[in-house]
Protein backbone atom coordinates (compact mmCIF):
# COMPACT_ATOMS: atom_id res chain seq x y z
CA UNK A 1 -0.34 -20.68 -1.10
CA UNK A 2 -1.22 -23.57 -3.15
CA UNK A 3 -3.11 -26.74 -2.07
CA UNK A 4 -4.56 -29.51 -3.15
CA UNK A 5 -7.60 -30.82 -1.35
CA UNK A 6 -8.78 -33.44 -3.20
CA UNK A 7 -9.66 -36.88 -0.84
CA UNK A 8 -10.49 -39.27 -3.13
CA UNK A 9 -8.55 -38.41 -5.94
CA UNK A 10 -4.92 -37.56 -4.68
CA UNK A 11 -2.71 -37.80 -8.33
CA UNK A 12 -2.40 -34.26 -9.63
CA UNK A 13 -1.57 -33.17 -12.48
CA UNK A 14 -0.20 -29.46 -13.10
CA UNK A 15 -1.84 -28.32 -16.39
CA UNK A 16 -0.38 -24.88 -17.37
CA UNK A 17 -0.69 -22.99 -21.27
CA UNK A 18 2.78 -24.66 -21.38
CA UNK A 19 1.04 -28.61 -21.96
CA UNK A 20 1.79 -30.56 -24.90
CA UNK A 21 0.26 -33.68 -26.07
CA UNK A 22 2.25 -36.91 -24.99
CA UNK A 23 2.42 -39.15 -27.98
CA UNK A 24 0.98 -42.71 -27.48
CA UNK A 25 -1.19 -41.02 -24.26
CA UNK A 26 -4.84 -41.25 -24.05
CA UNK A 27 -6.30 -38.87 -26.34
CA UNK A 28 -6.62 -34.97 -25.06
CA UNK A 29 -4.21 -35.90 -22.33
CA UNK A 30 -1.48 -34.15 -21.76
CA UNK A 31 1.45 -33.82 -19.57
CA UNK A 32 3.05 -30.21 -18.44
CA UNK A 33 6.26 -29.35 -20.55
CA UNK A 34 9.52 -29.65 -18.22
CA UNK A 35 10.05 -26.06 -17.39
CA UNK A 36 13.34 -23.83 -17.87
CA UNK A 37 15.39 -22.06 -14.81
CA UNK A 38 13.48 -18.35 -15.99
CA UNK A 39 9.85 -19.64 -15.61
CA UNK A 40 7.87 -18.57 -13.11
CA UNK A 41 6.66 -21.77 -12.11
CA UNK A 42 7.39 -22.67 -8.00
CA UNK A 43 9.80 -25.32 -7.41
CA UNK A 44 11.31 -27.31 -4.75
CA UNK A 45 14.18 -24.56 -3.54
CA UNK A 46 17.19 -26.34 -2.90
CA UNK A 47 18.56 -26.77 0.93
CA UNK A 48 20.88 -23.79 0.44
CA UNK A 49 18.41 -21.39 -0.55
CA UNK A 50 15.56 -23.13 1.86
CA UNK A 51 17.75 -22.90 4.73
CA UNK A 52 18.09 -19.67 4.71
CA UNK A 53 18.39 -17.26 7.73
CA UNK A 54 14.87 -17.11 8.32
CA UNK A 55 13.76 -20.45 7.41
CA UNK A 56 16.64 -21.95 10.05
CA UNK A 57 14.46 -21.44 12.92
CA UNK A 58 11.72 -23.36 11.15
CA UNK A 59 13.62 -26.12 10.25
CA UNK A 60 16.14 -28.34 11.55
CA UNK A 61 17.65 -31.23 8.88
CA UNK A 62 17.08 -34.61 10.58
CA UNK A 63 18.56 -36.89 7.50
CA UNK A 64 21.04 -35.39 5.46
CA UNK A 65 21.55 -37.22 2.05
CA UNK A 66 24.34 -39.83 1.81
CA UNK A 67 25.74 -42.14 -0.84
CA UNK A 68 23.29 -44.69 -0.17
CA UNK A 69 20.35 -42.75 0.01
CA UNK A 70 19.72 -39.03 -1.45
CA UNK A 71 16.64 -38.28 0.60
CA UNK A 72 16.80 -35.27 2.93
CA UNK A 73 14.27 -35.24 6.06
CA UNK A 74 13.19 -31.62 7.40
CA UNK A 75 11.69 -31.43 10.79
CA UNK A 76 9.45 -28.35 11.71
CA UNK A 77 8.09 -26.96 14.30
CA UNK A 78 5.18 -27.44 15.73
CA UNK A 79 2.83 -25.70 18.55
CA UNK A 80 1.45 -28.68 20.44
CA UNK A 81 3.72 -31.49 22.34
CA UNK A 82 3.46 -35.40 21.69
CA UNK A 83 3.68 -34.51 17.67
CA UNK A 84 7.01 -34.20 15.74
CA UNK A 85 5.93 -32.73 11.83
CA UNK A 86 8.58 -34.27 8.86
CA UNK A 87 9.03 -33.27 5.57
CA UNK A 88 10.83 -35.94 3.03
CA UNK A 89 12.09 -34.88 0.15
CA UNK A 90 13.59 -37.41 -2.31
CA UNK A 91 16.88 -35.76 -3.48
CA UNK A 92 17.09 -37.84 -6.39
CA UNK A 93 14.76 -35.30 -8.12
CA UNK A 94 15.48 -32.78 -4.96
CA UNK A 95 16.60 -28.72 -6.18
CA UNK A 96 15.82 -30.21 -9.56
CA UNK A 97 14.18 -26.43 -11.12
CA UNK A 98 11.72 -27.77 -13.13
CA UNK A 99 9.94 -30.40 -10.28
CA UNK A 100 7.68 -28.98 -7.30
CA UNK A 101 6.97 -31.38 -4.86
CA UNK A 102 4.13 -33.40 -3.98
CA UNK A 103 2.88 -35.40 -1.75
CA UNK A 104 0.25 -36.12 1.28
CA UNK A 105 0.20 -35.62 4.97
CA UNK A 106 0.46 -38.98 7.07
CA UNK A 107 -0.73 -38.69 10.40
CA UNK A 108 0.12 -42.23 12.06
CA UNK A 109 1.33 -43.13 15.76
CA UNK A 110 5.14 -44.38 15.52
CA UNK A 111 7.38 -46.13 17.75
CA UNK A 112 9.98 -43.36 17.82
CA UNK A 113 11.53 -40.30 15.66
CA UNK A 114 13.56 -43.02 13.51
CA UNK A 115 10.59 -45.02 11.91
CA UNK A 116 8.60 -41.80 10.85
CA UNK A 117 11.99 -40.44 9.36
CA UNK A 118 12.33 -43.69 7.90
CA UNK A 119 8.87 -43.87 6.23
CA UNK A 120 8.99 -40.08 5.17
CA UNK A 121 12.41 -41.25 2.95
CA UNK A 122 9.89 -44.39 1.86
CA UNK A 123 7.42 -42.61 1.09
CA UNK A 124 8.80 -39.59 -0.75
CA UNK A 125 11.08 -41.90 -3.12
CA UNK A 126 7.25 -43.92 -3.66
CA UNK A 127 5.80 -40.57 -5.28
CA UNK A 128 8.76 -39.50 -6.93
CA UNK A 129 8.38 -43.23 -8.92
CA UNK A 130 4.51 -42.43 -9.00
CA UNK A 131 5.47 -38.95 -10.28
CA UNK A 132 7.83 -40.61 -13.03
CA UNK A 133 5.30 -42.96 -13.94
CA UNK A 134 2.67 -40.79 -14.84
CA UNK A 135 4.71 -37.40 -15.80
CA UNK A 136 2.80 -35.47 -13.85
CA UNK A 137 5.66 -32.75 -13.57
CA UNK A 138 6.04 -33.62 -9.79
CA UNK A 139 8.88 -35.08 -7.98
CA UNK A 140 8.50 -37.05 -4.76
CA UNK A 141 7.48 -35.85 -1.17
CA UNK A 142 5.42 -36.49 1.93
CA UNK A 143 4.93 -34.60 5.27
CA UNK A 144 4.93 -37.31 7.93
CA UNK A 145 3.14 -36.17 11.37
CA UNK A 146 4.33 -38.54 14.16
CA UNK A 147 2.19 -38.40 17.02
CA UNK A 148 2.90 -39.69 20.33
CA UNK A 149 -0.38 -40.41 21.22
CA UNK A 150 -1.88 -44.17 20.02
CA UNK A 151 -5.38 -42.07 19.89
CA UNK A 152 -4.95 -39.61 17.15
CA UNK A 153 -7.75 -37.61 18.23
CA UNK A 154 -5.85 -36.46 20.83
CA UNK A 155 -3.70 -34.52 17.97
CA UNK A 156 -5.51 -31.29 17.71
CA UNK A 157 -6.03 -31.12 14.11
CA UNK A 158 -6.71 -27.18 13.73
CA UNK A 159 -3.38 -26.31 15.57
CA UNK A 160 -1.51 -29.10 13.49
CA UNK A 161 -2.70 -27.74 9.92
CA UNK A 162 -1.63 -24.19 10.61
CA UNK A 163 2.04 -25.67 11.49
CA UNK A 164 1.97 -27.52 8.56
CA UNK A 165 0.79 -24.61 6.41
CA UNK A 166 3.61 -22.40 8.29
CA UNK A 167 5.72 -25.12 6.93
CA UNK A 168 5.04 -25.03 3.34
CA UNK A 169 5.30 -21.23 3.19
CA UNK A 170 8.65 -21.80 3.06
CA UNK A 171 8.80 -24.03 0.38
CA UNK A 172 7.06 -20.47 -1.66
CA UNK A 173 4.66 -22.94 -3.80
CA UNK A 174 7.42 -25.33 -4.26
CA UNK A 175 5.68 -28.21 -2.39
CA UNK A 176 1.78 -29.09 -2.86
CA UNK A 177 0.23 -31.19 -0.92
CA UNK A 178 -2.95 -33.23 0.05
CA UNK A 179 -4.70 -36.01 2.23
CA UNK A 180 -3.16 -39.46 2.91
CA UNK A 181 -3.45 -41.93 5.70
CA UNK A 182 -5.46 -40.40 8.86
CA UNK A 183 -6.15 -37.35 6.98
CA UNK A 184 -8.77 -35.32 4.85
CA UNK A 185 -11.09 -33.19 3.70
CA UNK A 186 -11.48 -31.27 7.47
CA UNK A 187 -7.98 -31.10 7.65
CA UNK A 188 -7.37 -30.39 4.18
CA UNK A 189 -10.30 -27.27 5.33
CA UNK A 190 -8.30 -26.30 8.42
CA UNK A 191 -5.16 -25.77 5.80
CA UNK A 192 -6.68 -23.94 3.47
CA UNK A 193 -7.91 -21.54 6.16
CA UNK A 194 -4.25 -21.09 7.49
């Protein structure tokens, strides 16, 4: 399993023997070659092949895409109560082969089930553009952790890693992630250990 754990520094860039030099980029920067269907690199499997009959009791879609909005929301399950765990994906670049995902784990106290959905589509879209920006080879995600209680130390953050690392097995080094608001390096720890 792949993660990143860097806390001050969150953009990543995947550097593989397949890098090229990006004309007009700083010099000895470079920016990983899009990658074809038969490379070995992990990607973001789409929802058919993610949902699959294993993964289905993992997962439950909580925002489908529609014509206004292409993000799909994946809810998983967790081991403690008062804390829902989302995964946004922004379909725009979602299933694409070539694109894992990235993006951080929010831990934040909201109203209900709707805003953290909400912000998880937000947020994922904000990294694909990030992504875009900067070519980093990523497309856009987040894991959103809504917790019911307004004292997030209440969230026990051992327990809540290992669901979120139960989580990304699924994606099979499709999705990397890292630390973002009310997260860091001991969670990023408690991951890693998972």
């Amino acid at each position: 399993m792949k993660f990143l754990t860097f806390s001050s520094l969150f953009l990543a860039i995947q550097l593989s023997p397949a890098a090229s030099f990006t004309p007009g980029a700083p010099k000895g920067h470079t920016h990983p070659k899009p990658h074809s269907n038969t490379h070995s690199n992990p990607t973001i499997p789409s929802l058919s092949l993610l949902m699959t009959e294993s993964n289905k009791s993992k997962f439950k879609i909580v925002k489908h895409p529609t014509s206004d909005c292409q993000a799909v929301v994946l809810e998983a399950n967790v081991a403690q109560d008062g804390v829902n765990l989302y995964i946004g994906i922004d379909s725009s670049s979602y299933g694409h082969v070539s694109r894992p995902g990235n993006g951080g784990i929010r831990l934040l106290h909201y109203a209900s089930p709707r805003d953290a959905i909400e912000d998880a589509v937000r947020l994922a879209k904000g990294m694909t553009r990030k992504h875009d920006m900067f070519r980093t080879g990523f497309s856009g995600a987040k894991v959103v952790v809504k917790a019911d209680h307004p004292d997030l130390s209440a969230v026990e953050r051992k327990q809540l890693m290992e669901d979120v690392a139960e989580a990304l097995h699924a994606f099979e080094g499709g999705l990397y992630t890292g630390c973002d608001l009310n997260t860091g390096d001991g969670d990023m720890d408690h991951l890693v250990e998972a």
